[in-house]
C-alpha atoms as a PDB file:
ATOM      1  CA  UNK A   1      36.036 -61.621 -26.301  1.00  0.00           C
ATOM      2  CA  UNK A   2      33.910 -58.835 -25.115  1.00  0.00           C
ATOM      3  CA  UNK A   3      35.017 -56.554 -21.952  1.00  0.00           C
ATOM      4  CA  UNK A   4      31.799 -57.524 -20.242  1.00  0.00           C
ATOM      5  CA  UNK A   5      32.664 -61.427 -20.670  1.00  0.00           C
ATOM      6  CA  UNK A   6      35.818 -60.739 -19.651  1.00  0.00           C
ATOM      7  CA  UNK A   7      34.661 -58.813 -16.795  1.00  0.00           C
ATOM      8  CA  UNK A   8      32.564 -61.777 -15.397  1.00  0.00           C
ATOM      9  CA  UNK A   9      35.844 -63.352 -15.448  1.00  0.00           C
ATOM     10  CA  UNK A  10      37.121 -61.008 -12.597  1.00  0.00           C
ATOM     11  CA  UNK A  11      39.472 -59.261 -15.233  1.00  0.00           C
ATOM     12  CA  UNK A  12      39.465 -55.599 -14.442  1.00  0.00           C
ATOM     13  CA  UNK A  13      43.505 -54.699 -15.366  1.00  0.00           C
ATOM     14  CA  UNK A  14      43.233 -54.379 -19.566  1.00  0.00           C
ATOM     15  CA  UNK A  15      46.082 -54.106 -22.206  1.00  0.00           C
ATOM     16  CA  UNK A  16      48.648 -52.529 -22.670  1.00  0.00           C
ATOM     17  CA  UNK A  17      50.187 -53.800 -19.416  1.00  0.00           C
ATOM     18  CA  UNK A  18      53.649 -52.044 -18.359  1.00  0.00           C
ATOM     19  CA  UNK A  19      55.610 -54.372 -15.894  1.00  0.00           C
ATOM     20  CA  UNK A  20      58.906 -53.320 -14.151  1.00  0.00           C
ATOM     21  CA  UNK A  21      61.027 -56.125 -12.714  1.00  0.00           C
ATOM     22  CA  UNK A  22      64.249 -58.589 -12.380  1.00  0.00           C
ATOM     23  CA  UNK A  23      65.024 -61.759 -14.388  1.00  0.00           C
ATOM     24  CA  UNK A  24      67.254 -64.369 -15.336  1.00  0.00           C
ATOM     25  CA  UNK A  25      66.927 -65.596 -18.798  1.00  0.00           C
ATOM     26  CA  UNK A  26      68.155 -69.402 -19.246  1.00  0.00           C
ATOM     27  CA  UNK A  27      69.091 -70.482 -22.905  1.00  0.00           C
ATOM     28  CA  UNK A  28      69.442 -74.278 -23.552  1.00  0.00           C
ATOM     29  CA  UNK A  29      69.965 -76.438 -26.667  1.00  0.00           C
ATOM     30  CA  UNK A  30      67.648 -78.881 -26.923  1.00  0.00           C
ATOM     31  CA  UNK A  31      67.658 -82.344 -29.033  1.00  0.00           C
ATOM     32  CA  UNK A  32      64.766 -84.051 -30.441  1.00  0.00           C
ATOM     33  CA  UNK A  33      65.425 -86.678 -28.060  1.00  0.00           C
ATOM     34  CA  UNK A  34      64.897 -84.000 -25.018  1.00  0.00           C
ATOM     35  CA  UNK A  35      61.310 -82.945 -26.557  1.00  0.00           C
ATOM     36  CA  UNK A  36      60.310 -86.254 -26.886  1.00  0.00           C
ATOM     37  CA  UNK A  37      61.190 -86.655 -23.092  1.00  0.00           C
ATOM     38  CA  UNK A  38      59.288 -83.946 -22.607  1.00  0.00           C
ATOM     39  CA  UNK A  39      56.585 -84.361 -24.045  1.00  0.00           C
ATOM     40  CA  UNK A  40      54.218 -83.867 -20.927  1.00  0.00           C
ATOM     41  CA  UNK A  41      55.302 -79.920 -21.714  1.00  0.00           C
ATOM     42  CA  UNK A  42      54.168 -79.158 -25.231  1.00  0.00           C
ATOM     43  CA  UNK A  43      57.257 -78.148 -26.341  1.00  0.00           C
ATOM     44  CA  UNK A  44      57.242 -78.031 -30.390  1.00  0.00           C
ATOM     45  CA  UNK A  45      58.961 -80.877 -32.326  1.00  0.00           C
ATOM     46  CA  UNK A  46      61.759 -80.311 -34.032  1.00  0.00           C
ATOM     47  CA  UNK A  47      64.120 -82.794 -36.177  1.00  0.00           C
ATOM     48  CA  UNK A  48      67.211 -80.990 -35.396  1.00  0.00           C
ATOM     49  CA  UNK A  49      66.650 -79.348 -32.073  1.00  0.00           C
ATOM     50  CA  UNK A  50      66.934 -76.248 -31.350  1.00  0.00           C
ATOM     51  CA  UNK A  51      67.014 -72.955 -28.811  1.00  0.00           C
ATOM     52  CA  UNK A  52      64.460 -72.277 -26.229  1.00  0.00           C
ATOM     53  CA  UNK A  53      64.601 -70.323 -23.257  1.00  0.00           C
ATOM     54  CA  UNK A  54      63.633 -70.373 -19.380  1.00  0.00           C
ATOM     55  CA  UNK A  55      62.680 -67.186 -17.734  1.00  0.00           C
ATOM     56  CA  UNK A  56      62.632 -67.012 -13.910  1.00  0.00           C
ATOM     57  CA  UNK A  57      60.926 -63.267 -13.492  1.00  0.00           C
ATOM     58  CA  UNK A  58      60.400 -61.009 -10.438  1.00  0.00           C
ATOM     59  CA  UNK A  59      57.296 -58.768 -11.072  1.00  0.00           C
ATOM     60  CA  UNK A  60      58.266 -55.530  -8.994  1.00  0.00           C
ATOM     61  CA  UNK A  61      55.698 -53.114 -10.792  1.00  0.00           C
ATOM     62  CA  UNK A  62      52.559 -54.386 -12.832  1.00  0.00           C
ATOM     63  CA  UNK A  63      48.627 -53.889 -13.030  1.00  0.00           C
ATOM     64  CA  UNK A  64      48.126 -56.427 -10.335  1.00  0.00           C
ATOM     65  CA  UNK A  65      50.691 -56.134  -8.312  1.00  0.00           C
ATOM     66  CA  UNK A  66      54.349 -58.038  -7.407  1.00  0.00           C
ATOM     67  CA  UNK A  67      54.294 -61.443  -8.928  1.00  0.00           C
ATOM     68  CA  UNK A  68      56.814 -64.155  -9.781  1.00  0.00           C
ATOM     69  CA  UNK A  69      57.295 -66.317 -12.863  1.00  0.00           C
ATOM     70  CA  UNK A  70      59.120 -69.060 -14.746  1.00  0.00           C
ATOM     71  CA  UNK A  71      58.071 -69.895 -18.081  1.00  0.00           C
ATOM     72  CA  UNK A  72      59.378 -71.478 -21.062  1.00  0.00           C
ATOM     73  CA  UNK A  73      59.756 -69.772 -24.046  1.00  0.00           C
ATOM     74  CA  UNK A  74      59.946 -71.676 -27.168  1.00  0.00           C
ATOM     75  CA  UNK A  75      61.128 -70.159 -30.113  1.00  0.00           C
ATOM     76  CA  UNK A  76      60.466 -72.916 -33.493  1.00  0.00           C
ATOM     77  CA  UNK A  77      62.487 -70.319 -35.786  1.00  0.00           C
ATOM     78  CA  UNK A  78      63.608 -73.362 -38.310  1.00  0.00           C
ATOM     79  CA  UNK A  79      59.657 -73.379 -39.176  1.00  0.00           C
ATOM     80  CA  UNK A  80      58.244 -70.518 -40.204  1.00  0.00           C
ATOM     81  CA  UNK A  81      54.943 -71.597 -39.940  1.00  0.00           C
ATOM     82  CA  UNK A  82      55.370 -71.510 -36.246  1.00  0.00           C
ATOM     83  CA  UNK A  83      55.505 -68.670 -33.726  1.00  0.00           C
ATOM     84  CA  UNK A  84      56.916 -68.269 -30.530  1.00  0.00           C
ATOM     85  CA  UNK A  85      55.028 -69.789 -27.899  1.00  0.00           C
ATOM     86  CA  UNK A  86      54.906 -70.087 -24.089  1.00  0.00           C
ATOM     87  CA  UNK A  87      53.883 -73.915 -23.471  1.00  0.00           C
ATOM     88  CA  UNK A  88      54.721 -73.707 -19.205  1.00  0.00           C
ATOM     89  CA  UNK A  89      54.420 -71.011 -17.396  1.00  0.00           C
ATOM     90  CA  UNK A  90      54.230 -70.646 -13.285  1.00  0.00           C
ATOM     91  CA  UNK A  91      53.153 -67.996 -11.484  1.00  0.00           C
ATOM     92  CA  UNK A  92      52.954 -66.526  -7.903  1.00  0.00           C
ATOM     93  CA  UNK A  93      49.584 -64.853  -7.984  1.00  0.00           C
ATOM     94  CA  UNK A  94      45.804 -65.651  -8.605  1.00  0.00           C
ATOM     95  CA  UNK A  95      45.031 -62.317 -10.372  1.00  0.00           C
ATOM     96  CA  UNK A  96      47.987 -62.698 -12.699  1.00  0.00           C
ATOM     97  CA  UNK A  97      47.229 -66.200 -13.549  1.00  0.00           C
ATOM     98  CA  UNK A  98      43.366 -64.993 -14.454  1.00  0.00           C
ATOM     99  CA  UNK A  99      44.310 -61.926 -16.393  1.00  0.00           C
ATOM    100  CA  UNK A 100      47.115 -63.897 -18.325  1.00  0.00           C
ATOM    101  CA  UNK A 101      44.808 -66.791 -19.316  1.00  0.00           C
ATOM    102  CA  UNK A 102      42.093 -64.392 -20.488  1.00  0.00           C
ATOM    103  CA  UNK A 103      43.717 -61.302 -21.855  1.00  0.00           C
ATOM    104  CA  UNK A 104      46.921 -63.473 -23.885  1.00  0.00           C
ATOM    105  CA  UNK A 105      45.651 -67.141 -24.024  1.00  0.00           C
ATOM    106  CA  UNK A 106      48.755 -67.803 -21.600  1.00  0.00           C
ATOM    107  CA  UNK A 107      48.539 -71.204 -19.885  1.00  0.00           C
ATOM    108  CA  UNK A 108      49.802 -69.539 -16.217  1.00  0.00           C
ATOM    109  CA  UNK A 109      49.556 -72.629 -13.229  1.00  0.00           C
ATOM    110  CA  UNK A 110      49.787 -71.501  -9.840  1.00  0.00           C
ATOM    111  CA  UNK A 111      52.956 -72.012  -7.872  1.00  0.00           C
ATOM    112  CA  UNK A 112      54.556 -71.007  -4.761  1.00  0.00           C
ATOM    113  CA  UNK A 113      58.001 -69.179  -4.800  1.00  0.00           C
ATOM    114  CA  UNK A 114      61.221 -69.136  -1.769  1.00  0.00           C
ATOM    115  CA  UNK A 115      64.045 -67.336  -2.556  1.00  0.00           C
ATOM    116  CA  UNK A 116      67.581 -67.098  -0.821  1.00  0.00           C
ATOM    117  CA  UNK A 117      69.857 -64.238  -2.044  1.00  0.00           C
ATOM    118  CA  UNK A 118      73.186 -64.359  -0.495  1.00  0.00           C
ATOM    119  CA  UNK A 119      75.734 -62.351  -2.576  1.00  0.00           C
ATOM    120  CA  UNK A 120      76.020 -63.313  -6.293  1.00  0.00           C
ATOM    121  CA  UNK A 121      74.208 -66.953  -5.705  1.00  0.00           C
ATOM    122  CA  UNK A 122      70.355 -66.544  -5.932  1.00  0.00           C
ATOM    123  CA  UNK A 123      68.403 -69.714  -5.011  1.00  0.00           C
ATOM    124  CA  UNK A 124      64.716 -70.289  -5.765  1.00  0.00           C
ATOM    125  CA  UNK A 125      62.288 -72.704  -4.719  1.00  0.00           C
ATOM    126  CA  UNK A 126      58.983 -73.128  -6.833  1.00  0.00           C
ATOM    127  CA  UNK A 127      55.879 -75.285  -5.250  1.00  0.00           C
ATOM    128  CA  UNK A 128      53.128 -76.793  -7.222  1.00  0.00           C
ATOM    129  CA  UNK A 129      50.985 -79.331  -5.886  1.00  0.00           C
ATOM    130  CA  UNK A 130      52.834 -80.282  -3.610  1.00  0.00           C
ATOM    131  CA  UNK A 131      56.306 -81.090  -5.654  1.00  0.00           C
ATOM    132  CA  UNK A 132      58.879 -78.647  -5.325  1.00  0.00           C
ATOM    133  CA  UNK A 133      62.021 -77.590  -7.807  1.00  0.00           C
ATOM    134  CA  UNK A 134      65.204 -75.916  -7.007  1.00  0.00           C
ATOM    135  CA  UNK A 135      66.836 -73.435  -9.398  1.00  0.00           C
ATOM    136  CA  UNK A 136      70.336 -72.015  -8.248  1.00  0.00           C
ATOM    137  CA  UNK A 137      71.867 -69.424 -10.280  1.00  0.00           C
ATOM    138  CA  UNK A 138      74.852 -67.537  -9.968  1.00  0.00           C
ATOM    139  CA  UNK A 139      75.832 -63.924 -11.122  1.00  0.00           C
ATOM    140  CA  UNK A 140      79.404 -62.731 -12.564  1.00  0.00           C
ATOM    141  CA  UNK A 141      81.213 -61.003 -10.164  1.00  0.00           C
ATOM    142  CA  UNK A 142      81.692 -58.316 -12.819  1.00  0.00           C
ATOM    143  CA  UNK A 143      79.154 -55.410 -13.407  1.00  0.00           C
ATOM    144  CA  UNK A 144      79.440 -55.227 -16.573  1.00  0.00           C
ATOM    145  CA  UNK A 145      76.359 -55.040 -18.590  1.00  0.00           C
ATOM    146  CA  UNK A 146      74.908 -55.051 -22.102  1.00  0.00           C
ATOM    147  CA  UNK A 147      71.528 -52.687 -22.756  1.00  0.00           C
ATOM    148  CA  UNK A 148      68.975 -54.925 -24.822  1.00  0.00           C
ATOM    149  CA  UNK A 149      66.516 -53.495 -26.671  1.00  0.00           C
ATOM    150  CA  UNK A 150      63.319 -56.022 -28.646  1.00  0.00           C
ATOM    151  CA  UNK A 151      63.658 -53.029 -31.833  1.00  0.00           C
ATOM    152  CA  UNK A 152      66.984 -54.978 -32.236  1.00  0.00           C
ATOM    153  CA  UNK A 153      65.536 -58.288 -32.411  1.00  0.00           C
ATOM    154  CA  UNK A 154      64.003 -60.162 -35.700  1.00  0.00           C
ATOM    155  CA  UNK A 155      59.938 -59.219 -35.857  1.00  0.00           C
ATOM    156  CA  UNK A 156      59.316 -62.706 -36.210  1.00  0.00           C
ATOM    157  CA  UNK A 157      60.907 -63.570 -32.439  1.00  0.00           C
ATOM    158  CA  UNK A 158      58.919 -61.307 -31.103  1.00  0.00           C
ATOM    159  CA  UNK A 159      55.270 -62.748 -32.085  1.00  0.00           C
ATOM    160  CA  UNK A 160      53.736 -65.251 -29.785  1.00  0.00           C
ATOM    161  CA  UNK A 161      50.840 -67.278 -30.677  1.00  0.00           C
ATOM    162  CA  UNK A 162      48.580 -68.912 -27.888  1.00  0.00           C
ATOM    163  CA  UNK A 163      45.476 -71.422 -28.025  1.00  0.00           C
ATOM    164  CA  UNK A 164      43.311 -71.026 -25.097  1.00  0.00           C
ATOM    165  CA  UNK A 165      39.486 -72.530 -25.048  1.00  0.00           C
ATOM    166  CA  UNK A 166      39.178 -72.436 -28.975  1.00  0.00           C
ATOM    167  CA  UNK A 167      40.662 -69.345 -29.536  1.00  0.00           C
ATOM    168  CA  UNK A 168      43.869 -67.897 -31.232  1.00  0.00           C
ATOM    169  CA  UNK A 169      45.775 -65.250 -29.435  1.00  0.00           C
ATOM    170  CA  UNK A 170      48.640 -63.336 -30.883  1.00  0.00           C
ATOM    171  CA  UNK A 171      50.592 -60.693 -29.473  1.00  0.00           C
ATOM    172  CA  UNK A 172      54.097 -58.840 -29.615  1.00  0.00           C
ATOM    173  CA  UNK A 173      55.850 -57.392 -26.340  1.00  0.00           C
ATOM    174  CA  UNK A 174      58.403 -55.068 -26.690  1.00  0.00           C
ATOM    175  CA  UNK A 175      60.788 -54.634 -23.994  1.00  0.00           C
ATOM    176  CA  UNK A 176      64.225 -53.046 -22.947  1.00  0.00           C
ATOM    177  CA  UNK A 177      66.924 -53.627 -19.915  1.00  0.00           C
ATOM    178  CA  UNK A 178      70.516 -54.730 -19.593  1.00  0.00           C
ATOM    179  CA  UNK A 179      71.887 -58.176 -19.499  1.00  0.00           C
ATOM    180  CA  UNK A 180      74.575 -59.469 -16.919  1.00  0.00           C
ATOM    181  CA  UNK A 181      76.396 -62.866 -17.548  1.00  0.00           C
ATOM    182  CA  UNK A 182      75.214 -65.446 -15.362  1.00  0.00           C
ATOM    183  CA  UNK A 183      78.475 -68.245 -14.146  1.00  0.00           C
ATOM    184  CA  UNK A 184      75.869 -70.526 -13.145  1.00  0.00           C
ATOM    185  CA  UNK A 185      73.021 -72.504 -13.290  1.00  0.00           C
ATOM    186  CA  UNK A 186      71.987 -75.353 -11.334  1.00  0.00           C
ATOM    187  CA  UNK A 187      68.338 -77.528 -11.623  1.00  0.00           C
ATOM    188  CA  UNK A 188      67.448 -79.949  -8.960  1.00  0.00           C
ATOM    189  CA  UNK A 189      64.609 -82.231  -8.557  1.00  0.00           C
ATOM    190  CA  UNK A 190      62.637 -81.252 -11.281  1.00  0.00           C
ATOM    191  CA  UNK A 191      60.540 -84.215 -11.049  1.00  0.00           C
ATOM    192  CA  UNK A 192      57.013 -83.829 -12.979  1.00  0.00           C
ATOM    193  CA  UNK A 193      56.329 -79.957 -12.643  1.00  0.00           C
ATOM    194  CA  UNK A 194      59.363 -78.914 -14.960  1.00  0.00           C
ATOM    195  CA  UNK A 195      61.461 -80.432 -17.845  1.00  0.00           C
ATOM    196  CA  UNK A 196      64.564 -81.505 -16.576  1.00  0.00           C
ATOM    197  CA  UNK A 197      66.977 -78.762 -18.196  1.00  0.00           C
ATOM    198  CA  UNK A 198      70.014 -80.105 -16.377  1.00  0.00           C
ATOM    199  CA  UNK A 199      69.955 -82.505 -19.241  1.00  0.00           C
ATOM    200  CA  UNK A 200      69.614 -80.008 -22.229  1.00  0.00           C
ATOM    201  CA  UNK A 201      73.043 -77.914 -22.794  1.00  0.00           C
ATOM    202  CA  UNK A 202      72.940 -74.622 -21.041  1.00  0.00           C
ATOM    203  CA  UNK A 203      74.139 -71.808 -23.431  1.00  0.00           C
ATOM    204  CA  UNK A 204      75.232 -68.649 -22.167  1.00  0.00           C
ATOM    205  CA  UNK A 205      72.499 -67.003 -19.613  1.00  0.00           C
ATOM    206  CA  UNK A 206      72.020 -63.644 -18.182  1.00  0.00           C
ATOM    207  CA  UNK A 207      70.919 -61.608 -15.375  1.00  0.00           C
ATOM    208  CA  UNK A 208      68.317 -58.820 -15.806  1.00  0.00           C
ATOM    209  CA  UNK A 209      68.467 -56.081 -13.266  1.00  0.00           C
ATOM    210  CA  UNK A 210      66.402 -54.149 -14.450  1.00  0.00           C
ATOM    211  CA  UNK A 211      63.847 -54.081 -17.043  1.00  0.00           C
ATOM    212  CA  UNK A 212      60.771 -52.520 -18.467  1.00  0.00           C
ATOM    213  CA  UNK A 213      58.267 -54.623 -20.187  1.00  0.00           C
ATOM    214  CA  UNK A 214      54.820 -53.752 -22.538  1.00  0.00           C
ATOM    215  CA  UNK A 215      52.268 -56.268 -23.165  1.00  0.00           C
ATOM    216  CA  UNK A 216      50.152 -55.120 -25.815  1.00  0.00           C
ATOM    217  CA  UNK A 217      46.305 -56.241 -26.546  1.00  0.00           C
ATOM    218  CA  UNK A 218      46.118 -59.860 -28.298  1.00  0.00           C
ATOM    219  CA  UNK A 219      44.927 -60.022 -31.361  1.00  0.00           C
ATOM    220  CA  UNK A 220      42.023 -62.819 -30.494  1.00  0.00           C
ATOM    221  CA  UNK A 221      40.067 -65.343 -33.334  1.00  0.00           C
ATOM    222  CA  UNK A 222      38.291 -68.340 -33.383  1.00  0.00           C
ATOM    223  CA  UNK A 223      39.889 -71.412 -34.063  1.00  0.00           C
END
């Protein structure tokens, strides 16, 4: 896609993007029977089931600005004809939702987000169109932390393939910060914005503090 195309498009922030923010990364089990509930989400299918993860994100730093997110992140590791892919994905802002859907192929929806931070609990409230979900999530007392680092993760987790408007992306962020255990983590009233993780089983999830993120250029064919 040309920069004067995606110019027309309003884009005007281009790759590599470097992001500074907080997270919480959610990892859940999920059974065949739990994709084929949810359906509605694109999640891959899988015979066995597998790992995926939910990312609730707080943007502090990028190329347009504070944002918030919460995406899934499905990783189809017992294919390896698959990549990682990001089938949902929320965000807070117009500009990231235009530049994300244009520069990675990233299906980003518009949503509103209300949080409530009262001493290790962390509540969060996203809108979209009109239906609302509530995410509470609770921190470990402790401060104890473990750095993370994507050069000590597999290549192949790291490569996420998109389809947007008949083309292929496929990129490869890299990314470093240090993970906190999280004691908690509560999902109500999911209802048709968000597959219902409270019925998956929640693996052990972590707090980000802190972390820095790249997103490189997509490579971008033709379908």
């Amino acid at each position: 896609m040309s920069v004067q195309l995606l110019q027309e498009q309003n884009i005007h922030q281009f790759p590599p993007w470097h992001l500074q923010g907080e997270g919480f990364i959610l990892n859940y089990w999920i059974t065949p029977h739990f994709i084929r509930a949810a359906h509605a989400f694109r999640i891959a299918p899988s015979p066995l089931g597998r790992v995926v993860q939910v990312m609730l994100v707080r943007y502090q730093h990028s190329p347009v600005g504070p944002y918030d997110e919460l995406l899934i992140m499905d990783h189809p590791l017992i294919s390896k004809r698959r990549l990682s892919t990001i089938p949902k994905i929320y965000v807070s802002t117009q500009e990231s939702l235009v530049h994300g859907q244009h520069l990675w192929g990233i299906p980003k929806e518009h949503a509103e987000f209300n949080w409530q931070i009262q001493g290790q609990e962390v509540i969060c409230q996203i809108t979209h169109q009109q239906q609302t979900l509530t995410l509470r999530l609770r921190k470990a007392k402790s401060s104890r932390s473990i750095y993370i680092n994507s050069h000590h993760l597999p290549t192949s987790m790291l490569k996420i393939r998109q389809n947007w408007k008949a083309l292929h992306y496929q990129f490869s962020p890299q990314f470093r910060g240090y993970l906190a255990k999280l004691t908690q983590v509560e999902w109500q009233n999911t209802q048709d914005i968000f597959p219902d993780f409270s019925r998956a089983k929640h693996l052990q999830s972590f707090y980000v503090s802190k972390f820095n993120l790249i997103f490189p250029a997509a490579q971008v064919h033709k379908k």
